[in-house]
C-alpha atoms as a PDB file:
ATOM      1  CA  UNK A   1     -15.411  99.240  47.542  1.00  0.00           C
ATOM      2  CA  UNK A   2     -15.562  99.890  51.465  1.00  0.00           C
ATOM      3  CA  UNK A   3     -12.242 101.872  52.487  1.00  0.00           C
ATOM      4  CA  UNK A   4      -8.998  99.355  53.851  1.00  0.00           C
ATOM      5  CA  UNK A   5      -9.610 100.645  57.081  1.00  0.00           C
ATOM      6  CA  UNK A   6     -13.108 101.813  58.171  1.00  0.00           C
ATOM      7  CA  UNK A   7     -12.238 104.524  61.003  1.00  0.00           C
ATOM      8  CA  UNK A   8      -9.580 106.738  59.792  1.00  0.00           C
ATOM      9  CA  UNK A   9     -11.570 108.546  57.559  1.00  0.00           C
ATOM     10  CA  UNK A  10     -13.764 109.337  59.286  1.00  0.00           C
ATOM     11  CA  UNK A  11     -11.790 110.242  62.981  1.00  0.00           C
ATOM     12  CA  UNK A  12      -9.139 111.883  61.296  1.00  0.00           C
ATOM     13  CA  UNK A  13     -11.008 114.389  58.219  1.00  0.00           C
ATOM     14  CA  UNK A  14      -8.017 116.459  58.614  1.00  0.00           C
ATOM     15  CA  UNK A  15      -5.227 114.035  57.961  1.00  0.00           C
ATOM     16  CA  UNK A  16      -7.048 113.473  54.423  1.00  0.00           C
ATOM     17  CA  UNK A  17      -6.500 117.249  53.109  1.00  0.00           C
ATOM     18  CA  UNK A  18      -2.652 116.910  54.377  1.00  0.00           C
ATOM     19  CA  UNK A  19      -1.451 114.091  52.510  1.00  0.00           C
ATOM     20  CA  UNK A  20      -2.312 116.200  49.100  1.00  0.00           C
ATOM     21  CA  UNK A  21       0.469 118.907  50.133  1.00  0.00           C
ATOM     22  CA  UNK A  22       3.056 116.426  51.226  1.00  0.00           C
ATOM     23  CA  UNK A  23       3.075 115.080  48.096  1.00  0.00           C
ATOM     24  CA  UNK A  24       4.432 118.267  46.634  1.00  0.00           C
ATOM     25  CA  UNK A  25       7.564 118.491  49.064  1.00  0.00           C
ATOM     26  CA  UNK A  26       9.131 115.385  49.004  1.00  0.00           C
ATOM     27  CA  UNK A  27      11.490 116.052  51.615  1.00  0.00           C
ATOM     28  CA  UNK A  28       9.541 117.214  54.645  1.00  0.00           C
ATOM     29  CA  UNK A  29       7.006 113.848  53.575  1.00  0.00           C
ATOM     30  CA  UNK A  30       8.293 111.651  56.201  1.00  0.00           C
ATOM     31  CA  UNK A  31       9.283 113.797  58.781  1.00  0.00           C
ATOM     32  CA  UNK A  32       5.360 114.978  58.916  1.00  0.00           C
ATOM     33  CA  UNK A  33       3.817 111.907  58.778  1.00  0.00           C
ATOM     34  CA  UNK A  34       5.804 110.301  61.771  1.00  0.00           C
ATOM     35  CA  UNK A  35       3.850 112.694  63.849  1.00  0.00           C
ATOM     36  CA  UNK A  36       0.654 113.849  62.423  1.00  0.00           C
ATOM     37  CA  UNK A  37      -0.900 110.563  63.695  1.00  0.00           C
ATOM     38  CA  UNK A  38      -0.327 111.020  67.207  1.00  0.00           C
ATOM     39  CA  UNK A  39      -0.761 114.855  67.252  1.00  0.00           C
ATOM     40  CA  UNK A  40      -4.388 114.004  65.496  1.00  0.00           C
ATOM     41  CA  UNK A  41      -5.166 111.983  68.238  1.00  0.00           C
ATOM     42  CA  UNK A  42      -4.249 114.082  70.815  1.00  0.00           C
ATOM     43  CA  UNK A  43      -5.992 116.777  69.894  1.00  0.00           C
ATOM     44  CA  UNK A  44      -9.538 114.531  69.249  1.00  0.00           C
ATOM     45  CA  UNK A  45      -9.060 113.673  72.500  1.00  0.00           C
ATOM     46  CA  UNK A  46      -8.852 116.771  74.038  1.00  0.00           C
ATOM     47  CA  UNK A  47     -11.855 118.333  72.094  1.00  0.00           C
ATOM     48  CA  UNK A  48     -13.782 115.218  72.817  1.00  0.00           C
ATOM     49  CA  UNK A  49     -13.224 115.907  76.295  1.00  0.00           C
ATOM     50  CA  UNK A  50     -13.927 119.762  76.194  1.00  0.00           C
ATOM     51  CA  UNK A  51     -17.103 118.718  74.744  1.00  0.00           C
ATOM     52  CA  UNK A  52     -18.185 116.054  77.342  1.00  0.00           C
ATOM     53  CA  UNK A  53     -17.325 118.604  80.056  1.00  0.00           C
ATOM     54  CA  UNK A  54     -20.070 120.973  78.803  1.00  0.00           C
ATOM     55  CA  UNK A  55     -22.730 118.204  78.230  1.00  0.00           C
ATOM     56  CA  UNK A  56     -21.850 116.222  81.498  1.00  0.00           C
ATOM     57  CA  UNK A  57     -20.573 113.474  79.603  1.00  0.00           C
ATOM     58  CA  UNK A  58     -23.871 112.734  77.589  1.00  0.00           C
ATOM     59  CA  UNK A  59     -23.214 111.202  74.231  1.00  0.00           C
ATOM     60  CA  UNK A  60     -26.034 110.759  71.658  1.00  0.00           C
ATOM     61  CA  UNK A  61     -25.868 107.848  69.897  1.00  0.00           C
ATOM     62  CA  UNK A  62     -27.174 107.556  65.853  1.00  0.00           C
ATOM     63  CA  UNK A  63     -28.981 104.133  65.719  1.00  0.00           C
ATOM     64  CA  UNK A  64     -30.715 102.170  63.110  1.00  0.00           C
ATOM     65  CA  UNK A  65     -32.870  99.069  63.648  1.00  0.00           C
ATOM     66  CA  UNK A  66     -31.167  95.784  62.069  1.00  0.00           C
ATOM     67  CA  UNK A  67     -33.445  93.409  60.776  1.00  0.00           C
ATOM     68  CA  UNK A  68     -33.368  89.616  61.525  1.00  0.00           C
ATOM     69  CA  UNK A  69     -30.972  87.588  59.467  1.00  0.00           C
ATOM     70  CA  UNK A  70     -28.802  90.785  58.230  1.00  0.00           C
ATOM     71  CA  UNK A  71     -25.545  89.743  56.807  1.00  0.00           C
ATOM     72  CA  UNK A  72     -23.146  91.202  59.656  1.00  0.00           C
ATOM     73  CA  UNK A  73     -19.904  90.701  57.507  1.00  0.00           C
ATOM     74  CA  UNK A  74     -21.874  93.643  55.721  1.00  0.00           C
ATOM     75  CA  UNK A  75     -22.342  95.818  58.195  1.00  0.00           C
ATOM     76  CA  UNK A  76     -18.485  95.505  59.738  1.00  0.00           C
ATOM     77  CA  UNK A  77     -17.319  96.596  55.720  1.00  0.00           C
ATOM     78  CA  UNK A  78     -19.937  99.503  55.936  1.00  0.00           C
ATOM     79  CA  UNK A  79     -17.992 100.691  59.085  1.00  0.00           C
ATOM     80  CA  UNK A  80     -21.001  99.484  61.439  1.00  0.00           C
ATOM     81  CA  UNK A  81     -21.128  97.846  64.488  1.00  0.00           C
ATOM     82  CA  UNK A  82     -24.304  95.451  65.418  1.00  0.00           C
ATOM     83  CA  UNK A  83     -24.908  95.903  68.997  1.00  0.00           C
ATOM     84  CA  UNK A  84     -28.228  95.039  70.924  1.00  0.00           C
ATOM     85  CA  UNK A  85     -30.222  96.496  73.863  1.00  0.00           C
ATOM     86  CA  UNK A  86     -30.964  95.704  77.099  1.00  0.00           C
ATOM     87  CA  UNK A  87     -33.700  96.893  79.733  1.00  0.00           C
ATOM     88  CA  UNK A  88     -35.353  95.583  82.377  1.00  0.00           C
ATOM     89  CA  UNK A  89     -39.561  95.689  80.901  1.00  0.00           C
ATOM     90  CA  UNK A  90     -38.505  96.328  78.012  1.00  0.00           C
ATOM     91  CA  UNK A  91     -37.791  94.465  74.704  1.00  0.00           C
ATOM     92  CA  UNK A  92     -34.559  93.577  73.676  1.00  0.00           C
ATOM     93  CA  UNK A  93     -33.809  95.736  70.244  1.00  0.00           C
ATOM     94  CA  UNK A  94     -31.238  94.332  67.211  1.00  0.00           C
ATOM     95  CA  UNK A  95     -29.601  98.076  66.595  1.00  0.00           C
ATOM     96  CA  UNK A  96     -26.889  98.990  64.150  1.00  0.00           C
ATOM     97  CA  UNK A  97     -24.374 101.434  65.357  1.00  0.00           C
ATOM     98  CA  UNK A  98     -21.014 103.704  63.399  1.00  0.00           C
ATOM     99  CA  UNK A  99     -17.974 102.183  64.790  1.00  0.00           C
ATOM    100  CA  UNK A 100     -16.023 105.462  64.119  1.00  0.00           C
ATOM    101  CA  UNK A 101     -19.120 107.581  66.521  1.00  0.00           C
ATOM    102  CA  UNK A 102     -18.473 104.897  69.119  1.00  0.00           C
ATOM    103  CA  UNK A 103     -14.944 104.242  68.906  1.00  0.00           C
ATOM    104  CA  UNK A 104     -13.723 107.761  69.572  1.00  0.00           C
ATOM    105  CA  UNK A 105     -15.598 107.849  72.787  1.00  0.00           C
ATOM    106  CA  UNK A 106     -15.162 104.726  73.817  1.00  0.00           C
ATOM    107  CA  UNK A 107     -10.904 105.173  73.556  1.00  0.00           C
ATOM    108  CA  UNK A 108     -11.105 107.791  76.642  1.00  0.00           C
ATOM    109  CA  UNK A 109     -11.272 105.796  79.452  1.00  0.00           C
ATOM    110  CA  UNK A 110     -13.881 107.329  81.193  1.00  0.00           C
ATOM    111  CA  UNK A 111     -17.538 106.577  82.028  1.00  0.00           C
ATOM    112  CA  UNK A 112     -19.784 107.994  79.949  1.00  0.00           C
ATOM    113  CA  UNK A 113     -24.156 108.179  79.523  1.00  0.00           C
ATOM    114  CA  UNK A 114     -25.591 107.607  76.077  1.00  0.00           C
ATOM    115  CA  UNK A 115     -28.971 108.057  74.918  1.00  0.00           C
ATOM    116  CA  UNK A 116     -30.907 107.266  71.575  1.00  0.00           C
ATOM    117  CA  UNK A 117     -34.459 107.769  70.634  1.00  0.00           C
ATOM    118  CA  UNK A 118     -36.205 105.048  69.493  1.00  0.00           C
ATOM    119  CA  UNK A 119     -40.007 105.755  68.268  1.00  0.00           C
ATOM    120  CA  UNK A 120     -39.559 109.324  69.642  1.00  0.00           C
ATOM    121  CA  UNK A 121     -38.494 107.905  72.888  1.00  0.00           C
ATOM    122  CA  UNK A 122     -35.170 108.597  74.512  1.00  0.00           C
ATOM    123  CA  UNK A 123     -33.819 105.904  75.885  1.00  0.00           C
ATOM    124  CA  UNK A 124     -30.465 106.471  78.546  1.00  0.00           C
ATOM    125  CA  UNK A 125     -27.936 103.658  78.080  1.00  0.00           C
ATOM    126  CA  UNK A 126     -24.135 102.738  79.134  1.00  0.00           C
ATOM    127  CA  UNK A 127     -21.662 100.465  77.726  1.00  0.00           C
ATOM    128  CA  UNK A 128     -19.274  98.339  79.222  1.00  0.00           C
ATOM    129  CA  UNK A 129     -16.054  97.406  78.032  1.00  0.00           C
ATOM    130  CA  UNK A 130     -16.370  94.021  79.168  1.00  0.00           C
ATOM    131  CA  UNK A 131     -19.032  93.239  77.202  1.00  0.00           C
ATOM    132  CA  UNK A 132     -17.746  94.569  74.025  1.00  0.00           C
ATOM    133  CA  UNK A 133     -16.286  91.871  71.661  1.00  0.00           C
ATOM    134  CA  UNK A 134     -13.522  93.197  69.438  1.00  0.00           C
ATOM    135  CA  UNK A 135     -11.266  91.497  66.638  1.00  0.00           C
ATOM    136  CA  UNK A 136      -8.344  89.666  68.519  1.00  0.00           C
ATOM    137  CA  UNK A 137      -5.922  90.778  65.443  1.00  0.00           C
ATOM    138  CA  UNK A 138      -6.695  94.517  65.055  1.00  0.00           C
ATOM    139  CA  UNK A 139      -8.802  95.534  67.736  1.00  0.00           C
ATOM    140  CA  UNK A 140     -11.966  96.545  66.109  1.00  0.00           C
ATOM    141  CA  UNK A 141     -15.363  97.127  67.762  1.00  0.00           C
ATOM    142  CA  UNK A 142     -17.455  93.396  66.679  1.00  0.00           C
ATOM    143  CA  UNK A 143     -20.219  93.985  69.118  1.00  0.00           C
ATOM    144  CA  UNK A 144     -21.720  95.944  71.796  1.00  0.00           C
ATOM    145  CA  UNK A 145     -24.554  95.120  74.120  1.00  0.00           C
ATOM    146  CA  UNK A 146     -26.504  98.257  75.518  1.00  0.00           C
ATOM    147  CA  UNK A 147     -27.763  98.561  78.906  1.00  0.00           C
ATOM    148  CA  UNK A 148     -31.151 100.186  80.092  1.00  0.00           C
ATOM    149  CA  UNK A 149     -29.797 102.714  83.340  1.00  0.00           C
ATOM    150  CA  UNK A 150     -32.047 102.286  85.704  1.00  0.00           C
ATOM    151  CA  UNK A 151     -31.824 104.342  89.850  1.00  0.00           C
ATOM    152  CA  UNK A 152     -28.720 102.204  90.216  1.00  0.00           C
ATOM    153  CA  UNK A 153     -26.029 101.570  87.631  1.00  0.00           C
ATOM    154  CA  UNK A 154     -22.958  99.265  88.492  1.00  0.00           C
ATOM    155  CA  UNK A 155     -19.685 100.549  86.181  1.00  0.00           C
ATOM    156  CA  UNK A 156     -16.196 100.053  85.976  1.00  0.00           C
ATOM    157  CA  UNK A 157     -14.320 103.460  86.686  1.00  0.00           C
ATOM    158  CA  UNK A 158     -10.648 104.155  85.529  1.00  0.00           C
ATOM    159  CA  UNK A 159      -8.323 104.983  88.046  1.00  0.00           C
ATOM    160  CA  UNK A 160      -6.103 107.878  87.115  1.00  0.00           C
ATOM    161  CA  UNK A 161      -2.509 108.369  89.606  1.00  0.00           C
ATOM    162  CA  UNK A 162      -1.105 111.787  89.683  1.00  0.00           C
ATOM    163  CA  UNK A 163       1.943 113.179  91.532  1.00  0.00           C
ATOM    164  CA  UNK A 164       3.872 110.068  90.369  1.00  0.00           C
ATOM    165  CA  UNK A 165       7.021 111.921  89.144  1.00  0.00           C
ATOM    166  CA  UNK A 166       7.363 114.058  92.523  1.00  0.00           C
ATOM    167  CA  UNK A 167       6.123 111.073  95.174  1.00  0.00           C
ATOM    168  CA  UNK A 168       9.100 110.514  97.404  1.00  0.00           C
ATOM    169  CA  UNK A 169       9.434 107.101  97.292  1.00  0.00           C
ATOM    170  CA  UNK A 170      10.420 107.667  93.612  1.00  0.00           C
ATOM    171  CA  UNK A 171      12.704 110.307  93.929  1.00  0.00           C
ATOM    172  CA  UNK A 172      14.767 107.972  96.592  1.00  0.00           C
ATOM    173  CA  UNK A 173      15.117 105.346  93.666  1.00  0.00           C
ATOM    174  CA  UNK A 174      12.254 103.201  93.730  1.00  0.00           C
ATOM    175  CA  UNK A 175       9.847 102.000  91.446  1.00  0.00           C
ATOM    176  CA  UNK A 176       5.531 102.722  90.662  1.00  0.00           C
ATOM    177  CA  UNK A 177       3.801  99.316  90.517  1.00  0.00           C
ATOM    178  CA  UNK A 178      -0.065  99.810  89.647  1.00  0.00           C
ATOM    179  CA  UNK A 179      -1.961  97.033  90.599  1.00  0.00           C
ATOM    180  CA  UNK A 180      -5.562  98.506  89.913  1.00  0.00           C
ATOM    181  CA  UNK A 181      -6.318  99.998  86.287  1.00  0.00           C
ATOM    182  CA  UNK A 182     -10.382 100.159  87.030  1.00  0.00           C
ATOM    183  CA  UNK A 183     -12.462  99.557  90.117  1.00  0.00           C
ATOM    184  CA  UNK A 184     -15.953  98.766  90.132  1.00  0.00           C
ATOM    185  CA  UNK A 185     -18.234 101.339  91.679  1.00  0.00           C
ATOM    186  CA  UNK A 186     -21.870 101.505  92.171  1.00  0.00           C
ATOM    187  CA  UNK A 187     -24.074 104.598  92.674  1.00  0.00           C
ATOM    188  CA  UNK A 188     -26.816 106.743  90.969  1.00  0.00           C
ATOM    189  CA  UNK A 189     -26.307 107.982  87.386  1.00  0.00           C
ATOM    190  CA  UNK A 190     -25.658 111.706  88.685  1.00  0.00           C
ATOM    191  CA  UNK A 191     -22.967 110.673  91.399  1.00  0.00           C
ATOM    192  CA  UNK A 192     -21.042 108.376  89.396  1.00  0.00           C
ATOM    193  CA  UNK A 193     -17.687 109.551  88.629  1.00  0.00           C
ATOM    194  CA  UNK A 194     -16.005 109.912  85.167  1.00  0.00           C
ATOM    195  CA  UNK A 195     -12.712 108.408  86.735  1.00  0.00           C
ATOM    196  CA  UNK A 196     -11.078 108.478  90.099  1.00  0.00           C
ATOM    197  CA  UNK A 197      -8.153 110.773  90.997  1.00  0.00           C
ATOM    198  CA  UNK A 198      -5.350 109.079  93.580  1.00  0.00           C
ATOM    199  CA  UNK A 199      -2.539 111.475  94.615  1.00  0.00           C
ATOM    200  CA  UNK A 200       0.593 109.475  95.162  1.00  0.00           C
ATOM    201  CA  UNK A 201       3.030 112.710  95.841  1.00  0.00           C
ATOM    202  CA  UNK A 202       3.085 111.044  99.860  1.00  0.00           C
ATOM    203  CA  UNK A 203       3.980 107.671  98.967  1.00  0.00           C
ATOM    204  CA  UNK A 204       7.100 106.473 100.402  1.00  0.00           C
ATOM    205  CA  UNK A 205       9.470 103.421  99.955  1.00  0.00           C
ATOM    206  CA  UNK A 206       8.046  99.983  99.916  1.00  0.00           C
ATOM    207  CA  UNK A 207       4.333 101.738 100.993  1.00  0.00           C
ATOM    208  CA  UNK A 208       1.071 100.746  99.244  1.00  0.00           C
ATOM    209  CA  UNK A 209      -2.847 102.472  98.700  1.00  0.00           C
ATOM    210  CA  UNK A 210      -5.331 100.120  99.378  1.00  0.00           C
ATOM    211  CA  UNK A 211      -9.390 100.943  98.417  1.00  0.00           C
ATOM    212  CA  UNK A 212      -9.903 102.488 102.346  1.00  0.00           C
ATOM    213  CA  UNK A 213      -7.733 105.141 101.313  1.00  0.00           C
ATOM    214  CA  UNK A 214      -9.609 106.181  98.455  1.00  0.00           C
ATOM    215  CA  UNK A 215     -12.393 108.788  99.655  1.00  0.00           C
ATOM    216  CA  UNK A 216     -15.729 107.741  98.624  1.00  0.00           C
ATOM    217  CA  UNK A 217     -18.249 110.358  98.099  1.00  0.00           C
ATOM    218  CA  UNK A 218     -22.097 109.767  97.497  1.00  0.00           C
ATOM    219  CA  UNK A 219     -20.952 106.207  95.989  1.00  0.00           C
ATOM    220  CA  UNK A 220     -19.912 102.519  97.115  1.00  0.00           C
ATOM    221  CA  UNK A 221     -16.404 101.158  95.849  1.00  0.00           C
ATOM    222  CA  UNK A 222     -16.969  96.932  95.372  1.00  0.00           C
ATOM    223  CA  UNK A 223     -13.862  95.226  96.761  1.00  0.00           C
ATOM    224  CA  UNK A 224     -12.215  94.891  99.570  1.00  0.00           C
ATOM    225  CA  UNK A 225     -11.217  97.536 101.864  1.00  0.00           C
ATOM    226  CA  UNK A 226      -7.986  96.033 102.356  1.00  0.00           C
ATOM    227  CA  UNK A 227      -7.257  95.635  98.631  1.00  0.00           C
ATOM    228  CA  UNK A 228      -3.861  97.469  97.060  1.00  0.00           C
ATOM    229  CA  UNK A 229      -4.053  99.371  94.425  1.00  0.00           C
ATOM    230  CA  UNK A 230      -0.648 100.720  94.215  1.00  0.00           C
ATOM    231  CA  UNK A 231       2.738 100.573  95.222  1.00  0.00           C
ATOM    232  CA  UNK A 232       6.838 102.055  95.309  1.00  0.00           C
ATOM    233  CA  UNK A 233       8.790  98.733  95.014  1.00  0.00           C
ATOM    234  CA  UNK A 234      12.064  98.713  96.371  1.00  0.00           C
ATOM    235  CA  UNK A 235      14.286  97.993  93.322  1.00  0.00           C
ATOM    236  CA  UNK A 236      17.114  95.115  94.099  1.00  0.00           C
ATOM    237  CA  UNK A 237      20.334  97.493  93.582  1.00  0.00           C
ATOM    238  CA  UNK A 238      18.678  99.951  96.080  1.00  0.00           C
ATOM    239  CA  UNK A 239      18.234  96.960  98.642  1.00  0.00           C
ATOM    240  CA  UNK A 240      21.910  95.708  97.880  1.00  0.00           C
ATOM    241  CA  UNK A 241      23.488  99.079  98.738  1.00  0.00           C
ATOM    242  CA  UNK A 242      21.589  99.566 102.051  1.00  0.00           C
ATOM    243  CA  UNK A 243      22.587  95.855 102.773  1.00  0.00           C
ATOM    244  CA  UNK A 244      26.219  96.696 102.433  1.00  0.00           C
ATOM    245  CA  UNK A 245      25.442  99.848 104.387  1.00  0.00           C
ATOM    246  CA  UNK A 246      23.977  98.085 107.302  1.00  0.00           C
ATOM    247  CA  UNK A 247      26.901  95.630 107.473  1.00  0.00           C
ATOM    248  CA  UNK A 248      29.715  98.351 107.501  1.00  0.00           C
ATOM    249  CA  UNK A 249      28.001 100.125 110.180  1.00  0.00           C
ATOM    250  CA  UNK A 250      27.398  96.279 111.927  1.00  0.00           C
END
């Protein structure tokens, strides 16, 4: 029988060998399993990253061709994930991918190049979340289209917001709103950012970033110049007391 839940096994091997000694001390069970989750995670994460750093965030992918009229109930138990790709002159190829491969990449939030050889070919390709359908009750990976990159390559980047705790529009009471979580950027597959920095230490009460402020290098941002992206709300206690203030002084 396939395993109750296809990707743990296989994205955490080392949670596995701990369960066996927390059976032997009962009392230190529960303590260790409230965090060995998260701690898992983080440190996946960080060794995924490590590892992207030295390749320049290039991922190969392990691919197998999927015949017509494969039962894809089957491959979802098997941990698999039918996907399909996409090129412009090319031929459109039925793949089969390992959700547990893609998954732990794909959970990063960054933008990332794949490649796969096909027929001793190697083939460069990029996913987008958008077109990636996933299980509406526990967020599993259904399907995944792969796209040819060509000169050009049009990608939604994350935006990541540092300085948040020491901006001064915080420290005088008020409130981060982010308004932008991605922006889509075009550009050439070497110039395109993993994710976009925005320092918000400056900010100030009731002031907002819009896309201008953003410095573009060697790549084109696609909204509106004028767009916000984030904001330090004044909160409604804050505007009460310099209401009262202003009418004592009045």
């Amino acid at each position: 029988m396939p395993p109750l839940h296809p990707i743990l096994p296989s994205f955490y091997p080392p949670l596995q060998k701990k369960r066996k000694r927390r059976r032997r001390k009962k009392g230190e069970e529960r303590i260790n399993r409230k965090f060995s989750i998260s701690q898992m995670s983080a440190i996946s994460k960080r060794r995924i990253k490590e590892k992207l750093n030295k390749e320049i965030r290039q991922v190969q992918l392990k691919v197998e061709e999927r015949k017509k009229g494969s039962s894809l109930k089957k491959l979802r138990r098997e941990a698999k994930v039918p996907a399909v790709f996409y090129g412009k002159g090319e031929k459109n190829l039925n793949l089969t991918l390992y959700m547990a491969e893609l998954e732990k990449y794909l959970n990063l939030g960054e933008v990332i190049f794949y490649y796969f050889y096909w027929k001793k070919e190697k083939k460069w390709v990029i996913i987008k979340e958008k077109e990636c359908q996933r299980d509406s009750v526990n967020d599993l990976l259904l399907h995944v289209d792969l796209f040819k990159i060509g000169s050009t390559i049009t990608v939604d980047v994350p935006l990541v917001y540092e300085g948040d705790r020491e901006a001064k529009g915080i420290i005088m009471g008020g409130v981060l709103q982010r308004l932008k979580e991605k922006v889509t950027v075009k550009s050439t597959p070497k110039n395109m950012p993993a994710r976009i920095i925005v320092d918000v230490r400056k900010m100030k009460l009731g002031q907002s970033l819009r896309i201008r402020d953003i410095k573009q290098s060697n790549y084109s941002i696609q909204h509106a110049t004028m767009l916000p992206i984030v904001s330090i709300i004044i909160p409604r206690a804050l505007r009460s007391q310099e209401n009262k203030k202003e009418e004592k002084t009045a």
